[in-house]
PDB file of N, CA and C in Angstrom:
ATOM      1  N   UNK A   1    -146.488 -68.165  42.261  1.00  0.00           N
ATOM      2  CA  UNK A   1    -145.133 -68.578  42.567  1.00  0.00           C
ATOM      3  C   UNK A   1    -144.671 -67.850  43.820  1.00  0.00           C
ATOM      4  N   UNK A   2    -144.215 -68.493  44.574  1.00  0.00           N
ATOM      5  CA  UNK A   2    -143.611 -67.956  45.755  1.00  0.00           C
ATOM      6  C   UNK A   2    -142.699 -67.318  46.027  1.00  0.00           C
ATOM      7  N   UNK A   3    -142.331 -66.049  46.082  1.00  0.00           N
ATOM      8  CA  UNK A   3    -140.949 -65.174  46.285  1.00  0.00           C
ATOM      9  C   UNK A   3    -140.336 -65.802  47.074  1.00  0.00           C
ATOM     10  N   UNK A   4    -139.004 -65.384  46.897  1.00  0.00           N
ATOM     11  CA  UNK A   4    -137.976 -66.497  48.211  1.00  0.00           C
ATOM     12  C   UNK A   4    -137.284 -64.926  48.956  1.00  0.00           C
ATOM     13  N   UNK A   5    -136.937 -65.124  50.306  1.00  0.00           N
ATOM     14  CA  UNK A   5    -136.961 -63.982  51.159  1.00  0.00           C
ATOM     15  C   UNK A   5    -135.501 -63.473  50.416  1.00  0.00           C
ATOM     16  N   UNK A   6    -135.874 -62.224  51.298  1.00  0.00           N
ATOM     17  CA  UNK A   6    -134.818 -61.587  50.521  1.00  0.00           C
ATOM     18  C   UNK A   6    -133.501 -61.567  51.458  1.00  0.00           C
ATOM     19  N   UNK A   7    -132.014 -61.872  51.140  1.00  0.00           N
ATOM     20  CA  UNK A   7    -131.152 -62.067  52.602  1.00  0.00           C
ATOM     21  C   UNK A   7    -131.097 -60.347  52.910  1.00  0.00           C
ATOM     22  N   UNK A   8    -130.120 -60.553  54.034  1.00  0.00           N
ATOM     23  CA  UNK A   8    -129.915 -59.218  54.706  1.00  0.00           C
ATOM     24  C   UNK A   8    -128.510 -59.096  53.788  1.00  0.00           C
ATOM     25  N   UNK A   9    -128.299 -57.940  53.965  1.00  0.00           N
ATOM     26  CA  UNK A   9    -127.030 -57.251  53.573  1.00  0.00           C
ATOM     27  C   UNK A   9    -125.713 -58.032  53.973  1.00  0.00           C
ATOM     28  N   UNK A  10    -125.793 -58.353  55.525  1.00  0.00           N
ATOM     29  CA  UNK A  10    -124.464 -58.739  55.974  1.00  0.00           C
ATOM     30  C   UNK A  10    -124.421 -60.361  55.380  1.00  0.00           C
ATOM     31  N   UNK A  11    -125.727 -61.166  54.848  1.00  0.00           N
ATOM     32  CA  UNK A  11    -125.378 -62.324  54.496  1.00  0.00           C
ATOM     33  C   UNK A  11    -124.657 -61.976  53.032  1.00  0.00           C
ATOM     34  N   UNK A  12    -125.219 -61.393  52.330  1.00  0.00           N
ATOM     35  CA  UNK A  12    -124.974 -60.626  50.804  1.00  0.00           C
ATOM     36  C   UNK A  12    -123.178 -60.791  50.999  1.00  0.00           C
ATOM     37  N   UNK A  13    -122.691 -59.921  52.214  1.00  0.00           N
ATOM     38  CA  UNK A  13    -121.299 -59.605  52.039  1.00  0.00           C
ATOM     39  C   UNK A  13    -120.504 -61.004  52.408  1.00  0.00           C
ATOM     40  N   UNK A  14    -121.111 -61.979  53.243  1.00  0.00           N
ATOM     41  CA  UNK A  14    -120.539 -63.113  53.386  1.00  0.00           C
ATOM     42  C   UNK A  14    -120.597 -63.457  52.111  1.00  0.00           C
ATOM     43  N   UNK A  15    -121.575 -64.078  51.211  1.00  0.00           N
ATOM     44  CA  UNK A  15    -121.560 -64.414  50.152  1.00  0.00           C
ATOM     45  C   UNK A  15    -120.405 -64.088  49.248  1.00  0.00           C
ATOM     46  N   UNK A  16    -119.944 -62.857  49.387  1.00  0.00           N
ATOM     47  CA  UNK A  16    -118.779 -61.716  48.114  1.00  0.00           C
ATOM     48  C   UNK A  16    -116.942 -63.391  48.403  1.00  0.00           C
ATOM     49  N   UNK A  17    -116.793 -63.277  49.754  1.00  0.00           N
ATOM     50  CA  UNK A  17    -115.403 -63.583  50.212  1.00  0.00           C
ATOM     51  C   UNK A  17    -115.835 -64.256  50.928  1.00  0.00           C
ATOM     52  N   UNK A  18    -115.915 -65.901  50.187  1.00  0.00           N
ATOM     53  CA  UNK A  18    -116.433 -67.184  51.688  1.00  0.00           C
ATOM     54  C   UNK A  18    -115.341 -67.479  51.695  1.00  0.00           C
ATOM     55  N   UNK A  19    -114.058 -67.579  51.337  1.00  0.00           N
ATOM     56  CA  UNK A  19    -112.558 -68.634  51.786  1.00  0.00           C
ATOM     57  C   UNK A  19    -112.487 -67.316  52.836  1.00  0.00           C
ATOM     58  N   UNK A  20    -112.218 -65.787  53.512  1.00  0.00           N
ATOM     59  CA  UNK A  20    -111.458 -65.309  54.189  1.00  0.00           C
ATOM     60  C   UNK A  20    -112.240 -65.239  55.365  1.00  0.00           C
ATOM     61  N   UNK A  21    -111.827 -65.547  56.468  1.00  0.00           N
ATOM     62  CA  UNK A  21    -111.788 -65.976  57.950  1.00  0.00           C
ATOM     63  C   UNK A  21    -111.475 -64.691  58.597  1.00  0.00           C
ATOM     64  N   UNK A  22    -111.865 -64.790  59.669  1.00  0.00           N
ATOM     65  CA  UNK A  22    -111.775 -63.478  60.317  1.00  0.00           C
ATOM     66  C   UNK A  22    -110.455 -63.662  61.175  1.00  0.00           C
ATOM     67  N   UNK A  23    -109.564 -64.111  60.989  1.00  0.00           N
ATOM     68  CA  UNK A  23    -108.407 -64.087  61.307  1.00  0.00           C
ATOM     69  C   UNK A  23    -107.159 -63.694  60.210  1.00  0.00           C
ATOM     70  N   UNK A  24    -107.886 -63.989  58.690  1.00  0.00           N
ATOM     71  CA  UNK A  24    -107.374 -62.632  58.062  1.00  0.00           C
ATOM     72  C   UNK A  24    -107.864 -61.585  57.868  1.00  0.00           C
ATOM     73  N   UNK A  25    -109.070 -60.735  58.106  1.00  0.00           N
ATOM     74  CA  UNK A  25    -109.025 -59.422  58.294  1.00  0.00           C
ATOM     75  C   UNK A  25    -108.103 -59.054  59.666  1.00  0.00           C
ATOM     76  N   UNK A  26    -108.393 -60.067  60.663  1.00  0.00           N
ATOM     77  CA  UNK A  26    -107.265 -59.332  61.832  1.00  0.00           C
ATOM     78  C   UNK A  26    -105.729 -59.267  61.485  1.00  0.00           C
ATOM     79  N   UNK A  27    -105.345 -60.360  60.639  1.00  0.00           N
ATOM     80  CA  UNK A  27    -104.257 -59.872  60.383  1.00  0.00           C
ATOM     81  C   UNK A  27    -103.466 -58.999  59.587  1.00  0.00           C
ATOM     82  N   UNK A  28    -104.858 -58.641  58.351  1.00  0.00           N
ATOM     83  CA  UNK A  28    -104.160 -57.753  57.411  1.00  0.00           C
ATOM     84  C   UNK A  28    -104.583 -56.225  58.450  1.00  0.00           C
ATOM     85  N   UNK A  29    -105.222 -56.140  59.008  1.00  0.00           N
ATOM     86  CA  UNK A  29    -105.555 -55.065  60.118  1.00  0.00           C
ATOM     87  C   UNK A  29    -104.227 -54.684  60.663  1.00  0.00           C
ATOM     88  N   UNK A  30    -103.803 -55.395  61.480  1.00  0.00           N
ATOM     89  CA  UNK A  30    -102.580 -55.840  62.108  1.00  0.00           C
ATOM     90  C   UNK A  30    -101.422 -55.092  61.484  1.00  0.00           C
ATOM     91  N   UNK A  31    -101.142 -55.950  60.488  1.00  0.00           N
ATOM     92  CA  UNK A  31     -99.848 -55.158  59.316  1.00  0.00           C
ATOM     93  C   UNK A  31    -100.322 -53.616  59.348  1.00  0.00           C
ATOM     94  N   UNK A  32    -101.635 -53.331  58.839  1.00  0.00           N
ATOM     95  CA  UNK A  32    -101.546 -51.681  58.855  1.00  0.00           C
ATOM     96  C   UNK A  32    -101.422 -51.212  59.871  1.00  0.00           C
ATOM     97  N   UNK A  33    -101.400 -51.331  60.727  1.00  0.00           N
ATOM     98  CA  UNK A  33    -101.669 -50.681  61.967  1.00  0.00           C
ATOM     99  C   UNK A  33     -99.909 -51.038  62.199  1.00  0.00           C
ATOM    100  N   UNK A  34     -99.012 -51.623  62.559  1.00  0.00           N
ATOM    101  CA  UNK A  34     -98.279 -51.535  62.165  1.00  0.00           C
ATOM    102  C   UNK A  34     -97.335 -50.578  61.871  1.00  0.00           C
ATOM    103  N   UNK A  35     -97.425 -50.814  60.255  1.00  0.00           N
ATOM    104  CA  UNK A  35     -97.161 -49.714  59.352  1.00  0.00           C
ATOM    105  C   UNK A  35     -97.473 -48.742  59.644  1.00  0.00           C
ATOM    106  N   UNK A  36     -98.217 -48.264  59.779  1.00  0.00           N
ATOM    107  CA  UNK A  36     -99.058 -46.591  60.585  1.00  0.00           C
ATOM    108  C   UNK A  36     -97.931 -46.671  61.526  1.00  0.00           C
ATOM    109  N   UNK A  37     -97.824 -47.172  62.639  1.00  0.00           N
ATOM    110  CA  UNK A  37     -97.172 -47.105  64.251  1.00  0.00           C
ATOM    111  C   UNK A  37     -95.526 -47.136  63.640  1.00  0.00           C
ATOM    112  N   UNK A  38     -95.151 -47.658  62.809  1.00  0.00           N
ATOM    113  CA  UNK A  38     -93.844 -47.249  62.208  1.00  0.00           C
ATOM    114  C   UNK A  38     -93.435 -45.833  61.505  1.00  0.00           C
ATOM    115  N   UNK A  39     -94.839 -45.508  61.038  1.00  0.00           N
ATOM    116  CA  UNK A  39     -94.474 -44.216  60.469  1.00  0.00           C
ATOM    117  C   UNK A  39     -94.396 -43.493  60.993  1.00  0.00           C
ATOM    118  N   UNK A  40     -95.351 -43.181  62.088  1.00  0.00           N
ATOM    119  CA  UNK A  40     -95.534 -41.981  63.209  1.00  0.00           C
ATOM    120  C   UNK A  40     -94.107 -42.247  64.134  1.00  0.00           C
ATOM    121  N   UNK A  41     -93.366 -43.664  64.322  1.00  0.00           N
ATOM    122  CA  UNK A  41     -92.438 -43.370  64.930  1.00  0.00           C
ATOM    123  C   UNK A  41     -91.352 -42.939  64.285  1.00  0.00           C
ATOM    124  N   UNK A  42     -91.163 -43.355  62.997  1.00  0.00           N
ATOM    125  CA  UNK A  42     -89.893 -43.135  62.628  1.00  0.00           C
ATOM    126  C   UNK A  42     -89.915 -41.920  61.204  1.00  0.00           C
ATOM    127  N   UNK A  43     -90.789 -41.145  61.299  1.00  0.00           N
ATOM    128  CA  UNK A  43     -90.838 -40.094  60.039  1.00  0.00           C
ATOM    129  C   UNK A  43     -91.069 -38.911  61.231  1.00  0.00           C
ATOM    130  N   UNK A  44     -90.617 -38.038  60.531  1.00  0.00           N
ATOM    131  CA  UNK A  44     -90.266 -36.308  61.392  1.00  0.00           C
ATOM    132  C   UNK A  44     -91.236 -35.502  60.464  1.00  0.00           C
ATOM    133  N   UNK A  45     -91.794 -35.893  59.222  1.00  0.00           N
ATOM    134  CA  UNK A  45     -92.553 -34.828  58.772  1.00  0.00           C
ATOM    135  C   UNK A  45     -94.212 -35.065  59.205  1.00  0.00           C
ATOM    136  N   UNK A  46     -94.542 -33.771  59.510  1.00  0.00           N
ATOM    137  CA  UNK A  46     -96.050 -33.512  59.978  1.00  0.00           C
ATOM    138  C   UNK A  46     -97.200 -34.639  59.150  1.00  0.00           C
ATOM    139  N   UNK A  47     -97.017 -33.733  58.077  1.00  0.00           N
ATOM    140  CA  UNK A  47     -97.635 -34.937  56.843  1.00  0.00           C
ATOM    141  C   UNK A  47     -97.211 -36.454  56.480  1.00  0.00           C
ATOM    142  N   UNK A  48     -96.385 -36.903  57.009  1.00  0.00           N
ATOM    143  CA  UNK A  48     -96.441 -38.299  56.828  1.00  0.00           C
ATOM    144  C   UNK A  48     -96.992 -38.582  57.791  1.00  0.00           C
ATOM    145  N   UNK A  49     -96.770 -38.168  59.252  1.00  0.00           N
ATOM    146  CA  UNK A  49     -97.093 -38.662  60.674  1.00  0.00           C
ATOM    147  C   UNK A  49     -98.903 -39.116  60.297  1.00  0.00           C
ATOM    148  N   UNK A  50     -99.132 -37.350  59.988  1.00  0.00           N
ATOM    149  CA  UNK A  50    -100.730 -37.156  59.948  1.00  0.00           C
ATOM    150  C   UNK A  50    -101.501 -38.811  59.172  1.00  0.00           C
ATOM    151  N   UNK A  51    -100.864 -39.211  58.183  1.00  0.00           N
ATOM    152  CA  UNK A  51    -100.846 -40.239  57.081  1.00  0.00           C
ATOM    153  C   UNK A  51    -100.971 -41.499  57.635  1.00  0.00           C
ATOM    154  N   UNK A  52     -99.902 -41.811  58.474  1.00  0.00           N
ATOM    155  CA  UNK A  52     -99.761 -43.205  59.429  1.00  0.00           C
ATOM    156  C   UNK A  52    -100.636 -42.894  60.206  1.00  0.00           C
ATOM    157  N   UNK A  53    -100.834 -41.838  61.234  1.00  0.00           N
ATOM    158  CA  UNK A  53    -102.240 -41.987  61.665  1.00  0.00           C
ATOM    159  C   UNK A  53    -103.563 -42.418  61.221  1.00  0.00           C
ATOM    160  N   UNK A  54    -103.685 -42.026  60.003  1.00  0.00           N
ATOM    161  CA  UNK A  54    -105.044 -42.117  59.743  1.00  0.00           C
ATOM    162  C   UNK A  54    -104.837 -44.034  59.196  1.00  0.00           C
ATOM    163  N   UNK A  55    -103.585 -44.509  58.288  1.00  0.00           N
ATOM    164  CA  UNK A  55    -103.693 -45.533  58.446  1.00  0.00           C
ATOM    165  C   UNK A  55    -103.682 -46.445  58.962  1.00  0.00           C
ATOM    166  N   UNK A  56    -103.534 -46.175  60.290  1.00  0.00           N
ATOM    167  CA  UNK A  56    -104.099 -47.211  62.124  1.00  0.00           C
ATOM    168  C   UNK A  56    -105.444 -47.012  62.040  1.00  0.00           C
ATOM    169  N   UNK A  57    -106.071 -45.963  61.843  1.00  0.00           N
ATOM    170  CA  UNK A  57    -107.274 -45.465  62.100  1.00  0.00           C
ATOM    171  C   UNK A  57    -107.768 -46.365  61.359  1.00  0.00           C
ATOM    172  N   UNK A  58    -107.938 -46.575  60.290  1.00  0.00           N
ATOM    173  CA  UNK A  58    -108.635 -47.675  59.213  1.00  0.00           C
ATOM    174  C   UNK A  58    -107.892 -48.845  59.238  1.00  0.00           C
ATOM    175  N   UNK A  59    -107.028 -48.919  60.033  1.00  0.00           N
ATOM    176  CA  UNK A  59    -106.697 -50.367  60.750  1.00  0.00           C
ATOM    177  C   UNK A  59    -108.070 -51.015  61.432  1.00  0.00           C
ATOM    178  N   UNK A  60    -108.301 -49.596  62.395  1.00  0.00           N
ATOM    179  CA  UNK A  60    -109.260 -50.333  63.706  1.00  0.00           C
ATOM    180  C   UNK A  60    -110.218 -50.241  62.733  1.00  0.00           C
ATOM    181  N   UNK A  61    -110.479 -49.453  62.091  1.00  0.00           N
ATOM    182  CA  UNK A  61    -112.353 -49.737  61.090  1.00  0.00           C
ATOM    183  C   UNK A  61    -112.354 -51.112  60.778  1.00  0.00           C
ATOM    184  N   UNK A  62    -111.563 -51.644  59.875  1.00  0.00           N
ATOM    185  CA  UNK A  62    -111.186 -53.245  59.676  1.00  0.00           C
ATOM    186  C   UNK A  62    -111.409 -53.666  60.157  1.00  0.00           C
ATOM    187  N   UNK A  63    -110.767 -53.846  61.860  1.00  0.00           N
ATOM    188  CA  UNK A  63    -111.140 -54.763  62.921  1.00  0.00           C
ATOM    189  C   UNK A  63    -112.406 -54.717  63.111  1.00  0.00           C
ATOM    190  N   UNK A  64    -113.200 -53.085  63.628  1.00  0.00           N
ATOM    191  CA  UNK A  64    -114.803 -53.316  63.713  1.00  0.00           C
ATOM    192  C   UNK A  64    -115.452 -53.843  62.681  1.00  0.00           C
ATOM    193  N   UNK A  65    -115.430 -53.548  61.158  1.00  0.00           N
ATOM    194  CA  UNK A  65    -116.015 -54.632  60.532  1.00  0.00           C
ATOM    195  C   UNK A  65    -115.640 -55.283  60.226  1.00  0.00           C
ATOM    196  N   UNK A  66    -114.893 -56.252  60.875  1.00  0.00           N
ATOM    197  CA  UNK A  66    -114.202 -57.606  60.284  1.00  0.00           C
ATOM    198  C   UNK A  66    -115.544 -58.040  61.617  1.00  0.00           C
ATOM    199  N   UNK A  67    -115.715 -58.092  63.201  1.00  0.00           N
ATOM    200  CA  UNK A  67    -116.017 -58.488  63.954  1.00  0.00           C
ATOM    201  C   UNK A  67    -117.642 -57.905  63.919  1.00  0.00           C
ATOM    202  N   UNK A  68    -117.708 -57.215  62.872  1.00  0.00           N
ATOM    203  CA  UNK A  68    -119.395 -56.423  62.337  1.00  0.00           C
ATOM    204  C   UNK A  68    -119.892 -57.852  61.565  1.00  0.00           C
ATOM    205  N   UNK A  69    -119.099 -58.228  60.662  1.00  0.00           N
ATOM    206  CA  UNK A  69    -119.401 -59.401  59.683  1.00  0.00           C
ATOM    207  C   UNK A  69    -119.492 -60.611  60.508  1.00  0.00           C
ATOM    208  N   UNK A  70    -118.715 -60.782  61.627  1.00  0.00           N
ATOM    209  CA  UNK A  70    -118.864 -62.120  61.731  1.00  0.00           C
ATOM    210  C   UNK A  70    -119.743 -62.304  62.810  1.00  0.00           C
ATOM    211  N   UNK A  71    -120.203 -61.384  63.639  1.00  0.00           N
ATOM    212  CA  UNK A  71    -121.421 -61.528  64.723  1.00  0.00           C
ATOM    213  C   UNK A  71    -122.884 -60.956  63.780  1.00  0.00           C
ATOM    214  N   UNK A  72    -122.363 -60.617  62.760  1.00  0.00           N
ATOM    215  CA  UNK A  72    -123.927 -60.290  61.867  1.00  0.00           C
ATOM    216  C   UNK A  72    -124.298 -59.159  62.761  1.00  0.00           C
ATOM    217  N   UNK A  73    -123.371 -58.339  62.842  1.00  0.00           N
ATOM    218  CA  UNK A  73    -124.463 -56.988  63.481  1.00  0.00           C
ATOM    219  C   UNK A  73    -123.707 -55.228  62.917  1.00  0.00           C
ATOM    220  N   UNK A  74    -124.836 -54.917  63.128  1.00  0.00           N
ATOM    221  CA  UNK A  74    -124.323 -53.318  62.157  1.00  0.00           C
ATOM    222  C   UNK A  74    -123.904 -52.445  63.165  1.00  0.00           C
ATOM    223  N   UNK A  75    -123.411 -52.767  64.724  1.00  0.00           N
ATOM    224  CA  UNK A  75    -123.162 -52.070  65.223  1.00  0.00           C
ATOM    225  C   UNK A  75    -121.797 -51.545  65.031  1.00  0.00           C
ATOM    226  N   UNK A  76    -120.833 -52.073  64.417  1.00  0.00           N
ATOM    227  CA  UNK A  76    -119.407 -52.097  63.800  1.00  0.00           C
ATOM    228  C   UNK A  76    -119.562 -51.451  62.841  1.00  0.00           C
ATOM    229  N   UNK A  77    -120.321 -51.349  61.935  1.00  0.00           N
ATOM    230  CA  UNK A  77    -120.763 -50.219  61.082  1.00  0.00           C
ATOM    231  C   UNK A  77    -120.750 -48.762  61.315  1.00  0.00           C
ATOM    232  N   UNK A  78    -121.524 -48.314  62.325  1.00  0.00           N
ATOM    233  CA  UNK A  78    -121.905 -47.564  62.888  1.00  0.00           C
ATOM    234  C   UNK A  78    -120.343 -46.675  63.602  1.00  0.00           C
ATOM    235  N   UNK A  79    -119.422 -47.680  64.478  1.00  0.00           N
ATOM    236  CA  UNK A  79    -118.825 -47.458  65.201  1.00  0.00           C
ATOM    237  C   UNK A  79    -117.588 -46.925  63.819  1.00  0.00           C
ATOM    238  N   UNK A  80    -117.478 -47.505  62.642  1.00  0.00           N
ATOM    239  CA  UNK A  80    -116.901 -47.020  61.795  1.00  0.00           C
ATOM    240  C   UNK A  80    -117.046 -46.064  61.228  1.00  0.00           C
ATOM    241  N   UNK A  81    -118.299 -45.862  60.432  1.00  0.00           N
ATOM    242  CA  UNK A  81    -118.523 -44.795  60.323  1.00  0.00           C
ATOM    243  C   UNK A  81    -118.207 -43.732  61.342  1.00  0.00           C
ATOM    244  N   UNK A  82    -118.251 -43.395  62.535  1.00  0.00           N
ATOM    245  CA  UNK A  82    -117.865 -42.195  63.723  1.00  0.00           C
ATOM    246  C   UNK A  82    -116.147 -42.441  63.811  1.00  0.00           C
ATOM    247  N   UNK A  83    -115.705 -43.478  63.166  1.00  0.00           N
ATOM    248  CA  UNK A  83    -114.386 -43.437  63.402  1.00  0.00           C
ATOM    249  C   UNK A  83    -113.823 -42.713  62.398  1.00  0.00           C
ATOM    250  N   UNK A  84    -114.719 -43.055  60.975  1.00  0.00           N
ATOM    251  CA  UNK A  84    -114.494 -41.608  59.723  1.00  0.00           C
ATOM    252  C   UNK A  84    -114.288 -40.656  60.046  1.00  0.00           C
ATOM    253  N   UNK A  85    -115.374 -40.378  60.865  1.00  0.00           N
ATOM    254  CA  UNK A  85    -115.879 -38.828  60.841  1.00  0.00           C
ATOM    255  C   UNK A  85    -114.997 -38.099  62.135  1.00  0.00           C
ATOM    256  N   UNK A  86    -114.334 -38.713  62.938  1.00  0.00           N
ATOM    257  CA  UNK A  86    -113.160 -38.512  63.679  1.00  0.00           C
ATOM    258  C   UNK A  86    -112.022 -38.488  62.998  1.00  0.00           C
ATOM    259  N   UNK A  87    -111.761 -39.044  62.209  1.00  0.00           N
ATOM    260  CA  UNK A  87    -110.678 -39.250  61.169  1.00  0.00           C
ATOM    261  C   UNK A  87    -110.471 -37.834  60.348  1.00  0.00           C
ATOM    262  N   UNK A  88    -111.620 -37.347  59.384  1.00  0.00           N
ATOM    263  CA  UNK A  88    -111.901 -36.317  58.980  1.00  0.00           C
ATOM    264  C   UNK A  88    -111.437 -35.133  59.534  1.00  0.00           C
ATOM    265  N   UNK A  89    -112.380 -34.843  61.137  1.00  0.00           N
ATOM    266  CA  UNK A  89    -111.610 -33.674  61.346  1.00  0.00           C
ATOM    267  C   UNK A  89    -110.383 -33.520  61.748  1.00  0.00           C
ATOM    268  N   UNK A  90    -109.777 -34.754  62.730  1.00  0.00           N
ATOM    269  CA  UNK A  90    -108.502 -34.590  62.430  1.00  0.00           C
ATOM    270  C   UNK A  90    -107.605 -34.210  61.688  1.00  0.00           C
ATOM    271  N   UNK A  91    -108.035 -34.600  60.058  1.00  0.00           N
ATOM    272  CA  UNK A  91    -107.371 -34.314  59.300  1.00  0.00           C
ATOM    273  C   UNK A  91    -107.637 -32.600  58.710  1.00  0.00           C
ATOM    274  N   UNK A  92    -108.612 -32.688  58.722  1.00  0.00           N
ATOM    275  CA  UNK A  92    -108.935 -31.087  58.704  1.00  0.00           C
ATOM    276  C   UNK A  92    -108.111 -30.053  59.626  1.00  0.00           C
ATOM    277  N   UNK A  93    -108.314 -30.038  60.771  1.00  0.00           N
ATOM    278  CA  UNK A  93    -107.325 -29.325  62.056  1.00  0.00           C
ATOM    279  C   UNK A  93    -105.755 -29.931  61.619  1.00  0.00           C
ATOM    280  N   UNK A  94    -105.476 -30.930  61.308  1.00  0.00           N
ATOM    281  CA  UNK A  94    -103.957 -31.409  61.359  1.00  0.00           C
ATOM    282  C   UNK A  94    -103.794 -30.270  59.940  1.00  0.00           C
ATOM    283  N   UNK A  95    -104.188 -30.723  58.941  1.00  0.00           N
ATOM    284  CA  UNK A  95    -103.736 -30.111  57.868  1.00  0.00           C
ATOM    285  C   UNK A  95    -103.569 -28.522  57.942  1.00  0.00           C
ATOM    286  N   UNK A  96    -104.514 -27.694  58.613  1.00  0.00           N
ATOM    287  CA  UNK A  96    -104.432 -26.510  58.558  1.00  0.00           C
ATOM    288  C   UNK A  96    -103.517 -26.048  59.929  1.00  0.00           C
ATOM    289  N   UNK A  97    -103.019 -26.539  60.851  1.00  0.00           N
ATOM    290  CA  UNK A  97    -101.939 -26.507  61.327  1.00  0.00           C
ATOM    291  C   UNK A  97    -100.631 -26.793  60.763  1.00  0.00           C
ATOM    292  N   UNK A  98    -100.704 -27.888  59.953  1.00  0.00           N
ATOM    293  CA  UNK A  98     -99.449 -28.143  58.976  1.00  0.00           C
ATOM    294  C   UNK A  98     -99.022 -27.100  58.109  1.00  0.00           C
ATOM    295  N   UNK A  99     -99.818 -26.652  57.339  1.00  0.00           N
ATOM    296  CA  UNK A  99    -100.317 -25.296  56.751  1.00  0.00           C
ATOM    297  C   UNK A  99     -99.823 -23.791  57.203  1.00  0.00           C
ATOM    298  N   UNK A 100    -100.296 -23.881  58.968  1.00  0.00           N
ATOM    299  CA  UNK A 100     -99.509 -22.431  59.284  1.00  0.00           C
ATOM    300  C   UNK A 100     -98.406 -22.702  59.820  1.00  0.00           C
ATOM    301  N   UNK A 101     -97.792 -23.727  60.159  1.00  0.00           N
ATOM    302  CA  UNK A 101     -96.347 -24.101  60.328  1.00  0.00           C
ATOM    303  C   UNK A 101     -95.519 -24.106  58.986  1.00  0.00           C
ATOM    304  N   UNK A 102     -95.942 -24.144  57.921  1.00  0.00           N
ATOM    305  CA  UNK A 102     -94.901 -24.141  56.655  1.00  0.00           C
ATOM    306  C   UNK A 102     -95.511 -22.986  56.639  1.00  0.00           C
ATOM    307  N   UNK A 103     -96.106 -21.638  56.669  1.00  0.00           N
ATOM    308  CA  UNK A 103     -95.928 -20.174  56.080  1.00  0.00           C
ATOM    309  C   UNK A 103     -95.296 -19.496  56.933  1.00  0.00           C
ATOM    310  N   UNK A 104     -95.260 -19.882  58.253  1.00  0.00           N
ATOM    311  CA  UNK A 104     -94.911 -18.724  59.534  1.00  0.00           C
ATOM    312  C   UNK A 104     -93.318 -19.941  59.731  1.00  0.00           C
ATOM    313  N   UNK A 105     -92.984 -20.676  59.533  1.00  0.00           N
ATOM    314  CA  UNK A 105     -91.346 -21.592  59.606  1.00  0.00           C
ATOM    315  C   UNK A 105     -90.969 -22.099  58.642  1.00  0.00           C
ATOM    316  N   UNK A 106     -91.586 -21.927  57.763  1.00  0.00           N
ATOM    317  CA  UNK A 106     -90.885 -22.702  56.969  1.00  0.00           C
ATOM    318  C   UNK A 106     -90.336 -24.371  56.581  1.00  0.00           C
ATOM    319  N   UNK A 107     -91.315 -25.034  57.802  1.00  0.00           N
ATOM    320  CA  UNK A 107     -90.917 -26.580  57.560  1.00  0.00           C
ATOM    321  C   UNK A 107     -91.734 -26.933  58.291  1.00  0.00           C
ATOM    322  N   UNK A 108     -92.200 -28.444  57.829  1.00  0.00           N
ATOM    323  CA  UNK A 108     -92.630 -29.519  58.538  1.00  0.00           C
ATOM    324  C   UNK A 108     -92.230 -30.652  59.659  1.00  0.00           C
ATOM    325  N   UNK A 109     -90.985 -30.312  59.420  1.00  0.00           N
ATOM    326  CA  UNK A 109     -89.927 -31.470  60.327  1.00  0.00           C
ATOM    327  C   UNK A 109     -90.401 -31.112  61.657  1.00  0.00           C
ATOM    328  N   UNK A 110     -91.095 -32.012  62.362  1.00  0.00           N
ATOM    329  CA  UNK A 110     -91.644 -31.972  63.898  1.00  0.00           C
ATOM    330  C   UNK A 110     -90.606 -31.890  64.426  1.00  0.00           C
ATOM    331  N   UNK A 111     -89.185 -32.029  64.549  1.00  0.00           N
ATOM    332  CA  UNK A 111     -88.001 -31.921  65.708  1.00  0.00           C
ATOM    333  C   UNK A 111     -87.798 -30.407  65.522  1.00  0.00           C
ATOM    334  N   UNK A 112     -88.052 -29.669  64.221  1.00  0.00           N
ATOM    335  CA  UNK A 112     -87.588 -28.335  64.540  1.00  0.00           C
ATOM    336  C   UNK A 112     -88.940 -27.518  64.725  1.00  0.00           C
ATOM    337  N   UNK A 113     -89.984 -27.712  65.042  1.00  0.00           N
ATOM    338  CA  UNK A 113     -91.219 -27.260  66.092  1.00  0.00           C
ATOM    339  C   UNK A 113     -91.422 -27.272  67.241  1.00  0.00           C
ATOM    340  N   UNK A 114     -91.005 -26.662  68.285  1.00  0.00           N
ATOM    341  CA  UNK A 114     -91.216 -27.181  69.661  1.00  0.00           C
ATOM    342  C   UNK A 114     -92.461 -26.887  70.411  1.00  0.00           C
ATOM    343  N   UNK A 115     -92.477 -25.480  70.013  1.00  0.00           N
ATOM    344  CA  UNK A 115     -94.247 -24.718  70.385  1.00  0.00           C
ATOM    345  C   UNK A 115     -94.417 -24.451  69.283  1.00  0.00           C
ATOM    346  N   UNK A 116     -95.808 -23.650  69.541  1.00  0.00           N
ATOM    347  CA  UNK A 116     -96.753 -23.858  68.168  1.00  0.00           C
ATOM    348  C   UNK A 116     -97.110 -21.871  68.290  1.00  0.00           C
ATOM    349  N   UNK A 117     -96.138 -21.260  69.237  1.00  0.00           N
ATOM    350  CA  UNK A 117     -96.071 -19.905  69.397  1.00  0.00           C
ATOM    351  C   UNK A 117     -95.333 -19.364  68.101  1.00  0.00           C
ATOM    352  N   UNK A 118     -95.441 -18.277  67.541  1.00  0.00           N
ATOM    353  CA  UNK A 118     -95.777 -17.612  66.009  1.00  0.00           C
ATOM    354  C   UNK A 118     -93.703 -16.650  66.693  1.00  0.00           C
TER     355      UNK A 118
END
């Protein structure tokens, strides 16, 4: 009996969600990114800012694999993954700056931080 080939991965994931079009991952992309760009403008605390950032950030991952899926290539993969791992330390350095700004001031509110001098 003849084995039948085996698909690739990215056909596998077409298979999961055949009604959504790549004009809704751009748009639910869109809304977050968005949302992120609203928060960072209109919230004063460190930790929310840090938050809306990272949710633009996985805005654009979306977009690369929304446009990973539909050209069938793993280079959007790739480019996501490094967008993690940028993501990460950001959040690592943001947080532990957030961190010595609430022990040495006492607050997070970015309007009452001007330098980052002790």
């Amino acid at each position: 009996m003849p084995s039948l080939p085996s698909p690739s991965l990215l056909t596998l994931a077409a298979t999961f969600a055949p009604g959504v079009i790549l004009e809704h991952y751009l748009l639910l992309a869109a809304i977050l990114f968005a949302i992120g760009m609203l928060g960072v403008v209109t919230r004063r605390n460190a930790l929310t800012m840090f938050m809306s950032i990272e949710l633009m950030l996985n805005a654009a991952n979306l977009t690369f694999l929304a446009f990973a899926r539909v050209h069938a290539d793993l280079s959007g993969h790739v480019t996501a993954i490094l967008v993690m791992a940028v993501a990460a330390a950001e959040a690592a350095v943001g947080l532990a700056i957030v961190i010595a700004l609430q022990r040495v001031r006492g607050t997070t509110n970015v309007d009452e931080v001007r330098t980052l001098k002790l």
